[in-house]
PDB file of N, CA and C in Angstrom:
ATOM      1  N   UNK A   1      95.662  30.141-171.880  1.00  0.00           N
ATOM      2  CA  UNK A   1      96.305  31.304-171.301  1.00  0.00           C
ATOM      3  C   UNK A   1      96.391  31.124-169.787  1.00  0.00           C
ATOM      4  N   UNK A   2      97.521  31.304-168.889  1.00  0.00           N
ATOM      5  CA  UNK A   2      97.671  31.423-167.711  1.00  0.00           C
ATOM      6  C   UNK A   2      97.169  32.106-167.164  1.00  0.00           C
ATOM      7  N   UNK A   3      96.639  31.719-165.536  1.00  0.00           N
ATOM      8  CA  UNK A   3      95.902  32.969-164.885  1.00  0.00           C
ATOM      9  C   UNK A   3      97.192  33.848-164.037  1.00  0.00           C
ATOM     10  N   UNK A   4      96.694  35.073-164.317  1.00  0.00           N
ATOM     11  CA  UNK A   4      97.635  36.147-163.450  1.00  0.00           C
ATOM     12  C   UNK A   4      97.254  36.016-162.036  1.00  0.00           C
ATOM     13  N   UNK A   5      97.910  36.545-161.151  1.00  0.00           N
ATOM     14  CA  UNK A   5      98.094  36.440-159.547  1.00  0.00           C
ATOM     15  C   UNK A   5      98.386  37.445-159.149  1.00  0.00           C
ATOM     16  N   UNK A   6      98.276  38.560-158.390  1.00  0.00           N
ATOM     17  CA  UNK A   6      99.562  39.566-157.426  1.00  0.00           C
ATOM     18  C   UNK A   6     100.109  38.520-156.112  1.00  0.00           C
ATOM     19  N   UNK A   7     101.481  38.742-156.062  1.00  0.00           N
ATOM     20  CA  UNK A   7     102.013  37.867-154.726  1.00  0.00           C
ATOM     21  C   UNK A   7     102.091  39.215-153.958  1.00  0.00           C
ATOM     22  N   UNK A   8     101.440  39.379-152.682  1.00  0.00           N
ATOM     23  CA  UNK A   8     101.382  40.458-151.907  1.00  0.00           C
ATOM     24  C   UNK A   8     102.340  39.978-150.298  1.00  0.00           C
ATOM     25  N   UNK A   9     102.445  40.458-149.495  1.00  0.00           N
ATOM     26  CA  UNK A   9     102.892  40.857-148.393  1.00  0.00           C
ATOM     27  C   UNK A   9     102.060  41.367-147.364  1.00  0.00           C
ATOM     28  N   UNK A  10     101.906  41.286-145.895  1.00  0.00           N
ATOM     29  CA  UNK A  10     101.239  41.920-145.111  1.00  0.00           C
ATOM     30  C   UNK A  10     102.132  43.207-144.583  1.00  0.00           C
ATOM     31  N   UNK A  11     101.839  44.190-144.267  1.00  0.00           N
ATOM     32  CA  UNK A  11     102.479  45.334-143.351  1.00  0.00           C
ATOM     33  C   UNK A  11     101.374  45.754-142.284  1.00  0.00           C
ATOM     34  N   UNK A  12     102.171  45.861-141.764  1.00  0.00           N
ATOM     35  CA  UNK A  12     101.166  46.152-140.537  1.00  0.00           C
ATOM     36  C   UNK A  12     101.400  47.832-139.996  1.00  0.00           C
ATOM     37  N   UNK A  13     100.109  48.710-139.792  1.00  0.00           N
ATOM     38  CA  UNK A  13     100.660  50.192-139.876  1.00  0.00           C
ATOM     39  C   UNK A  13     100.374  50.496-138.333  1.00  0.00           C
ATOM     40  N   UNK A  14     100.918  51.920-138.349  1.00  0.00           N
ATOM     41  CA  UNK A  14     101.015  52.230-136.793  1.00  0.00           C
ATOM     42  C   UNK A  14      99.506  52.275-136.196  1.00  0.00           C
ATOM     43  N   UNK A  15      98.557  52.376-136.957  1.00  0.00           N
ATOM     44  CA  UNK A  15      97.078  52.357-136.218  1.00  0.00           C
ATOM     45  C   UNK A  15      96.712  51.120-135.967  1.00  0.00           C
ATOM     46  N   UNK A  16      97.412  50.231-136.444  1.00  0.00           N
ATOM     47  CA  UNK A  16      97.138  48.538-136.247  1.00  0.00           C
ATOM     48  C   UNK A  16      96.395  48.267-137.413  1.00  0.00           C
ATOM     49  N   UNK A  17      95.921  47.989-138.131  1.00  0.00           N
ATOM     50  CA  UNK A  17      95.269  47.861-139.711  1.00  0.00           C
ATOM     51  C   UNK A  17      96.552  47.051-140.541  1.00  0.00           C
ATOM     52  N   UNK A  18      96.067  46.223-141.182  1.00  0.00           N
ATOM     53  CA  UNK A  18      97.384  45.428-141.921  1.00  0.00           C
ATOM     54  C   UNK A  18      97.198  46.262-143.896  1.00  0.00           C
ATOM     55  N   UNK A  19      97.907  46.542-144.144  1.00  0.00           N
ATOM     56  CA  UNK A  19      98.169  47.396-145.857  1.00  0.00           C
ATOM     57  C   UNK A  19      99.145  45.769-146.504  1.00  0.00           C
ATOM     58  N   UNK A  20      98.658  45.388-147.715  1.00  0.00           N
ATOM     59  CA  UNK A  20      98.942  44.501-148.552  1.00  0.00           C
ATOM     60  C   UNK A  20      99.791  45.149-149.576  1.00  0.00           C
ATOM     61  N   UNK A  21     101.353  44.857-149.473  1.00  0.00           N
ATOM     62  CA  UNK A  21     102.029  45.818-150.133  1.00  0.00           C
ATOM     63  C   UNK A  21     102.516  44.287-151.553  1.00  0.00           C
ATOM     64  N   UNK A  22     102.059  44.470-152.597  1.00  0.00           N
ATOM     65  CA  UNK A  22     102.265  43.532-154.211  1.00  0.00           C
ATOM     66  C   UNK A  22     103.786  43.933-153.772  1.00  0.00           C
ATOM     67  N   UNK A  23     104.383  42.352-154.210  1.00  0.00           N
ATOM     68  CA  UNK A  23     105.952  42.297-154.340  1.00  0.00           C
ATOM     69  C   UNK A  23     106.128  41.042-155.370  1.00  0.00           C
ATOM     70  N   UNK A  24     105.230  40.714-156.139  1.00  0.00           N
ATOM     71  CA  UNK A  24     105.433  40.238-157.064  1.00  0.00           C
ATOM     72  C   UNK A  24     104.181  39.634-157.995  1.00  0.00           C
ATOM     73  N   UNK A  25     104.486  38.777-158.614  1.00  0.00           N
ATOM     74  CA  UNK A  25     103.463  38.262-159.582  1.00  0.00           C
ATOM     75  C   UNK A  25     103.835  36.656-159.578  1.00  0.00           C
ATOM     76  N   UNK A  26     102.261  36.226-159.890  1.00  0.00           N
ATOM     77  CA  UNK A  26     102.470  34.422-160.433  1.00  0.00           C
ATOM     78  C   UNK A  26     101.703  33.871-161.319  1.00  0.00           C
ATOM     79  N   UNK A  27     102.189  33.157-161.775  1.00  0.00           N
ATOM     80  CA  UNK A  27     101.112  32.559-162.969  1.00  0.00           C
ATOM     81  C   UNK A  27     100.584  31.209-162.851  1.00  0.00           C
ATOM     82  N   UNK A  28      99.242  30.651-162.991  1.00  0.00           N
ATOM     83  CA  UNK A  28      98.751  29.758-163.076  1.00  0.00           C
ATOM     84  C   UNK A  28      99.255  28.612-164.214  1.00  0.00           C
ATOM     85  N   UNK A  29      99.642  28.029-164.470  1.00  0.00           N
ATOM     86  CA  UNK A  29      99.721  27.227-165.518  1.00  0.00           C
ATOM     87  C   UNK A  29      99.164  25.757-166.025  1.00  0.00           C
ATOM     88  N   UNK A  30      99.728  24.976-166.669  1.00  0.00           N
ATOM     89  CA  UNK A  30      99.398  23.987-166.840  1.00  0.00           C
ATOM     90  C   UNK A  30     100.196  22.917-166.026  1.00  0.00           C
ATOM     91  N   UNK A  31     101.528  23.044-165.981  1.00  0.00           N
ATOM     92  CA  UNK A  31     102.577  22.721-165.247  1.00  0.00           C
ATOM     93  C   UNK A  31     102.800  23.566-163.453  1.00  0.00           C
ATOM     94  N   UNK A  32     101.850  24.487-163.155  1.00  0.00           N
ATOM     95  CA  UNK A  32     101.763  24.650-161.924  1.00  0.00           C
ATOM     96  C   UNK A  32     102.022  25.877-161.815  1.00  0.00           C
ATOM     97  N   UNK A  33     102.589  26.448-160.668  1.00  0.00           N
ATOM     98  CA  UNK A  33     102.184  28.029-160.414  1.00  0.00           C
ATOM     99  C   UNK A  33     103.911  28.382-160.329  1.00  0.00           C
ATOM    100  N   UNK A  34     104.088  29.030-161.144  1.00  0.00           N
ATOM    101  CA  UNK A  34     105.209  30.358-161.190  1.00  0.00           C
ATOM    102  C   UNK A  34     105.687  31.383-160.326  1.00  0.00           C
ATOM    103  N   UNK A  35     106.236  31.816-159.606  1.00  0.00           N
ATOM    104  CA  UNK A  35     106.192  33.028-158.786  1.00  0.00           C
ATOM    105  C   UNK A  35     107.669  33.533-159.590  1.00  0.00           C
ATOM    106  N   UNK A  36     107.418  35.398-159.769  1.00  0.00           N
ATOM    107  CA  UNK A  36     108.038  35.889-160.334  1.00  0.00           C
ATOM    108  C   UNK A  36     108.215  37.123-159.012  1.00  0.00           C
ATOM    109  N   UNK A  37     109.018  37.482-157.909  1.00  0.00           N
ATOM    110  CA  UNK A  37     109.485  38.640-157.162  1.00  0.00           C
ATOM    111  C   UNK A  37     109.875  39.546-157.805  1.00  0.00           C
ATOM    112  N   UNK A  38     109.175  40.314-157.192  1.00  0.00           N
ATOM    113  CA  UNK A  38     110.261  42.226-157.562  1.00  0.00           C
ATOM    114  C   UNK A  38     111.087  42.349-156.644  1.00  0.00           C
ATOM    115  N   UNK A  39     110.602  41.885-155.313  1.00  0.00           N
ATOM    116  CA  UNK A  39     111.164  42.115-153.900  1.00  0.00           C
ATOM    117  C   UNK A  39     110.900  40.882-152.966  1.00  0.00           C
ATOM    118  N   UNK A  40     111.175  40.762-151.788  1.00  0.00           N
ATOM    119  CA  UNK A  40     111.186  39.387-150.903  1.00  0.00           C
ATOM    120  C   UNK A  40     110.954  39.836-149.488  1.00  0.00           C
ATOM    121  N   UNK A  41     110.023  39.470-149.213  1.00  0.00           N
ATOM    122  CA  UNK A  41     109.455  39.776-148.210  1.00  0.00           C
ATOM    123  C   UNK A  41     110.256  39.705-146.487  1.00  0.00           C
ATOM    124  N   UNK A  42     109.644  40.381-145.724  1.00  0.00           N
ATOM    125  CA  UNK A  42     110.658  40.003-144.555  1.00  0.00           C
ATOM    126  C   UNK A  42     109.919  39.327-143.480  1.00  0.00           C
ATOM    127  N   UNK A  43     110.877  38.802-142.445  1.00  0.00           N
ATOM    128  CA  UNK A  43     110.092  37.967-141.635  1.00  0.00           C
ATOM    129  C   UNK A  43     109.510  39.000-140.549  1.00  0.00           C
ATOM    130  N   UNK A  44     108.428  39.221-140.071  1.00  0.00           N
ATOM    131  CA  UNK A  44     107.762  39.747-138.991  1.00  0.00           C
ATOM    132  C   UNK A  44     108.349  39.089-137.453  1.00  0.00           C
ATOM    133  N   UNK A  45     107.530  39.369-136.222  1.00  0.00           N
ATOM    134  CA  UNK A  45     107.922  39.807-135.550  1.00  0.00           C
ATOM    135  C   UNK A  45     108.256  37.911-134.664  1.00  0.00           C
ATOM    136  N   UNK A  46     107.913  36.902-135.301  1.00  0.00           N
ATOM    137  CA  UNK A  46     107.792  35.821-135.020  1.00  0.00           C
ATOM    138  C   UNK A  46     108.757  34.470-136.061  1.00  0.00           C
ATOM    139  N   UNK A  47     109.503  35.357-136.618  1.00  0.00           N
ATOM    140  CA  UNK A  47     109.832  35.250-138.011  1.00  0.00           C
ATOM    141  C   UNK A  47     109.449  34.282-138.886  1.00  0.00           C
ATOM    142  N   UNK A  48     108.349  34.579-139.338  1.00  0.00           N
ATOM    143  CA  UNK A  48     107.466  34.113-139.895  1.00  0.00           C
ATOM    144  C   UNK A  48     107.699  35.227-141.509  1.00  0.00           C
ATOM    145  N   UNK A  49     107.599  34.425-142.736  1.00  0.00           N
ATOM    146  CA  UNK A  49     107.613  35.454-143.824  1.00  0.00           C
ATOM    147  C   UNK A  49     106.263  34.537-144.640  1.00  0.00           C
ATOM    148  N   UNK A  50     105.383  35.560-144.625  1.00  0.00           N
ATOM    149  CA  UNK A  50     104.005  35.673-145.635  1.00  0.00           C
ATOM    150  C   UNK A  50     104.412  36.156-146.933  1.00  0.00           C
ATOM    151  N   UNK A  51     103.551  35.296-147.596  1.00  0.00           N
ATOM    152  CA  UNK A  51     103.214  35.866-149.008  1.00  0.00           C
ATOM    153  C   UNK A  51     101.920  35.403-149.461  1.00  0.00           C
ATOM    154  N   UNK A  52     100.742  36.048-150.086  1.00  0.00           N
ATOM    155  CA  UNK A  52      99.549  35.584-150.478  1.00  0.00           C
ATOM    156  C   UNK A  52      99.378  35.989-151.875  1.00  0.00           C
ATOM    157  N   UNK A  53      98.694  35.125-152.490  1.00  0.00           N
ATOM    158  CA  UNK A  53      98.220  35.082-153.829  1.00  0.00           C
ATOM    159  C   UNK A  53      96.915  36.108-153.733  1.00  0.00           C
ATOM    160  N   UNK A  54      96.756  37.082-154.937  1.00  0.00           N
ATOM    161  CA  UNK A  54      95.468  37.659-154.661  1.00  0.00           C
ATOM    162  C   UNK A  54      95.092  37.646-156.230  1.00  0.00           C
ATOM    163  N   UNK A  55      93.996  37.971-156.455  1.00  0.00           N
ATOM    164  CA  UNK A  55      93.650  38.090-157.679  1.00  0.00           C
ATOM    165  C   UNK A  55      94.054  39.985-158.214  1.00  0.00           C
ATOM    166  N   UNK A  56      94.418  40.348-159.465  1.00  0.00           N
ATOM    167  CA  UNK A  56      94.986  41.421-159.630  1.00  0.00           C
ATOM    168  C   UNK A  56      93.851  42.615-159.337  1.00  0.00           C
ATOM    169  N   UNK A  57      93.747  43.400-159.042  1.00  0.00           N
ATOM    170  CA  UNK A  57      92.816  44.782-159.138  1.00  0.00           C
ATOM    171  C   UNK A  57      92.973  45.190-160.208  1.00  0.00           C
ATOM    172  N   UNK A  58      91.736  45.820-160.791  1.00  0.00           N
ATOM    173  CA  UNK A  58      91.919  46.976-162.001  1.00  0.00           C
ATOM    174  C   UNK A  58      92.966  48.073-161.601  1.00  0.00           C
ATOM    175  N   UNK A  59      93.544  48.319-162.332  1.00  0.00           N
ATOM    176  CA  UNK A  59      94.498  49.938-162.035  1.00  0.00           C
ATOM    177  C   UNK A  59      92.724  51.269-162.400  1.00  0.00           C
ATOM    178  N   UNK A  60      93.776  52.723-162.223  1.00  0.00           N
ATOM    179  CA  UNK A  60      92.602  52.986-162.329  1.00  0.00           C
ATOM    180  C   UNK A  60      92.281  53.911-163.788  1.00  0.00           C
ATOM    181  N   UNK A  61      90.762  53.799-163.783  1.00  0.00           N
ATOM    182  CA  UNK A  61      90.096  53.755-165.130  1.00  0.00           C
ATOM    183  C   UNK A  61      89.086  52.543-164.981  1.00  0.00           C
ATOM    184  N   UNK A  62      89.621  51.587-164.282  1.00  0.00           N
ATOM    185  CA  UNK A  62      88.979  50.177-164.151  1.00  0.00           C
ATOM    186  C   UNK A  62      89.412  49.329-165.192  1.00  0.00           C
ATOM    187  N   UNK A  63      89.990  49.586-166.198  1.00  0.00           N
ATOM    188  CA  UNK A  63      90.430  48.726-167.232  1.00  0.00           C
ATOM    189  C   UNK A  63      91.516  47.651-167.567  1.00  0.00           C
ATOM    190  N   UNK A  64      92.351  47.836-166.236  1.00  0.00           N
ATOM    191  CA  UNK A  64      93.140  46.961-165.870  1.00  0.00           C
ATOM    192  C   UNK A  64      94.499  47.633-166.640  1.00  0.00           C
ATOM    193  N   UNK A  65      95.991  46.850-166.773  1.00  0.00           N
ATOM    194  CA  UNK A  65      96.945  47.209-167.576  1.00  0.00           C
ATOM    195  C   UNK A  65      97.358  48.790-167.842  1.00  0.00           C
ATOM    196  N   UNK A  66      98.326  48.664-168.331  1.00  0.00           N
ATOM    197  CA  UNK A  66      99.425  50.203-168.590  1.00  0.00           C
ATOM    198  C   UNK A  66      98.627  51.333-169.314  1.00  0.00           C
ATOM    199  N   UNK A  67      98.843  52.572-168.094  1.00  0.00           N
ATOM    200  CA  UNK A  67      98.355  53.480-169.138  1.00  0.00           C
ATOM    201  C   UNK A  67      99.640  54.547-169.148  1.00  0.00           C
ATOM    202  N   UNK A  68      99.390  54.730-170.488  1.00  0.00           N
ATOM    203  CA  UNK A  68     101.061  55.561-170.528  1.00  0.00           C
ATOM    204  C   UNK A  68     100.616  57.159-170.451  1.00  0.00           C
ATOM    205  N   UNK A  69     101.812  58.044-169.870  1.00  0.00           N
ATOM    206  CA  UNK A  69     101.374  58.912-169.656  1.00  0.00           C
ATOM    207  C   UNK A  69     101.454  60.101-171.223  1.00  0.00           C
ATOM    208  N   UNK A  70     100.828  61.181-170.796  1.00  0.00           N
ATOM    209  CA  UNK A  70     100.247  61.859-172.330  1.00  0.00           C
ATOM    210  C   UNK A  70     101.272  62.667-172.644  1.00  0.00           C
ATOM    211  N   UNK A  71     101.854  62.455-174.116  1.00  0.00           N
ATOM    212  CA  UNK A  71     102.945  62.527-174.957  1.00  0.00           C
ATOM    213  C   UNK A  71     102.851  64.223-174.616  1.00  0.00           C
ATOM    214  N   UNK A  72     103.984  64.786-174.794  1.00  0.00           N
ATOM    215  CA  UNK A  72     104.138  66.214-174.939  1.00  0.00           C
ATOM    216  C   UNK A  72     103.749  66.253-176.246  1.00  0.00           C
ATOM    217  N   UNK A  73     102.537  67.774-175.905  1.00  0.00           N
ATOM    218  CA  UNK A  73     102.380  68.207-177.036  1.00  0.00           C
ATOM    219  C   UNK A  73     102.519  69.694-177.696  1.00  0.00           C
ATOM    220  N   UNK A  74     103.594  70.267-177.152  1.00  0.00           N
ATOM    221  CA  UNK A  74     104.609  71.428-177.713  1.00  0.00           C
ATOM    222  C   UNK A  74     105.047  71.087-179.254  1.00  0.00           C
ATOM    223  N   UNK A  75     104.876  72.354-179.954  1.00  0.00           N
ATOM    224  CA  UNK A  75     105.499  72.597-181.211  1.00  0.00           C
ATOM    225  C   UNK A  75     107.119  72.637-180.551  1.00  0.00           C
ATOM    226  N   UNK A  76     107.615  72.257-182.413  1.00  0.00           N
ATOM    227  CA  UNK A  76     109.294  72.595-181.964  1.00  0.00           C
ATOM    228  C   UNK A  76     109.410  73.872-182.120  1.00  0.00           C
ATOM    229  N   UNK A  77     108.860  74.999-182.018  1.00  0.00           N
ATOM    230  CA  UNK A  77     109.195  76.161-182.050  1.00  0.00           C
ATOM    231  C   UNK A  77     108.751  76.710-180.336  1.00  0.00           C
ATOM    232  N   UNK A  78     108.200  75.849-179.588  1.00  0.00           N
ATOM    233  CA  UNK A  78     107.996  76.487-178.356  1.00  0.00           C
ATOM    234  C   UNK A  78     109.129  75.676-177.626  1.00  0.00           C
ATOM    235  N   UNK A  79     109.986  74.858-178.167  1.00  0.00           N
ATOM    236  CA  UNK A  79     111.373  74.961-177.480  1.00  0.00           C
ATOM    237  C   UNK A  79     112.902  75.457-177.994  1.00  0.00           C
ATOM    238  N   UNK A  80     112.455  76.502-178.920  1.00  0.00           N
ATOM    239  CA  UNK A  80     113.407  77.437-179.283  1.00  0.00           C
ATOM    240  C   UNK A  80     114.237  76.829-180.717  1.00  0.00           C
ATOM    241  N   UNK A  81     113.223  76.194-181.230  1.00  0.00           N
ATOM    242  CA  UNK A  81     113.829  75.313-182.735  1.00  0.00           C
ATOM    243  C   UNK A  81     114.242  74.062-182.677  1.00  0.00           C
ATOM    244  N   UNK A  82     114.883  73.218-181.543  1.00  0.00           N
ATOM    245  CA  UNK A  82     115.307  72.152-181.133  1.00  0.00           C
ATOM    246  C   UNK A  82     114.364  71.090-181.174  1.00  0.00           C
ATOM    247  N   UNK A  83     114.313  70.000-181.365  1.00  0.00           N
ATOM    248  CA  UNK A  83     113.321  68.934-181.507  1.00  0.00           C
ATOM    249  C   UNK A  83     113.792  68.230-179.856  1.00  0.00           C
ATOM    250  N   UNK A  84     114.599  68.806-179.417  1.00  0.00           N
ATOM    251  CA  UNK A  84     115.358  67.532-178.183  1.00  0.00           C
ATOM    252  C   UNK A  84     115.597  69.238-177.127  1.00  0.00           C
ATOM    253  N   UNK A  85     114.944  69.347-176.150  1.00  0.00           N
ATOM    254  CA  UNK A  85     115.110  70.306-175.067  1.00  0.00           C
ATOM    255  C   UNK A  85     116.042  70.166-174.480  1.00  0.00           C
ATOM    256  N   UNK A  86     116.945  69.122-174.087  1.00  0.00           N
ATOM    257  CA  UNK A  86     118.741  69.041-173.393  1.00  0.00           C
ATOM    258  C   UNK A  86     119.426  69.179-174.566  1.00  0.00           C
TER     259      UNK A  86
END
């Protein structure tokens, strides 16, 4: 199994502190490392464009991966008989 990666970005905020904004993902492989973008980073003030490999964080719960959010749970009679509210 491949190892996961976040490909992050530096930003730099108005108090001076740098925030690591994820703009993509990469994978470790057998054949070498993957990079998959959501977005592409820009060059700073030297134009210079960063990108760093980090290891992923848990989301939260700590458990890592998707948590979906909690299904409506209304009867069809508390939307006036309709199974579909539009």
């Amino acid at each position: 199994m491949a190892e996961r990666l976040d490909i992050c970005t530096p930003r730099a905020s108005r108090d001076g502190k740098t925030y690591w904004t994820k703009i993509g993902t990469a994978w470790k492989g057998d054949k070498g490392i993957q990079l998959v973008f959501d977005a592409l980073p820009i060059p700073d003030g030297e134009g210079r464009v960063v990108a760093n490999l980090f290891e992923p964080k848990p989301r939260d719960g700590g458990q890592g991966g998707f948590t979906p959010a909690p299904r409506n749970t209304r009867q069809d009679d508390d939307l006036g008989g309709d199974s579909i509210p539009f």
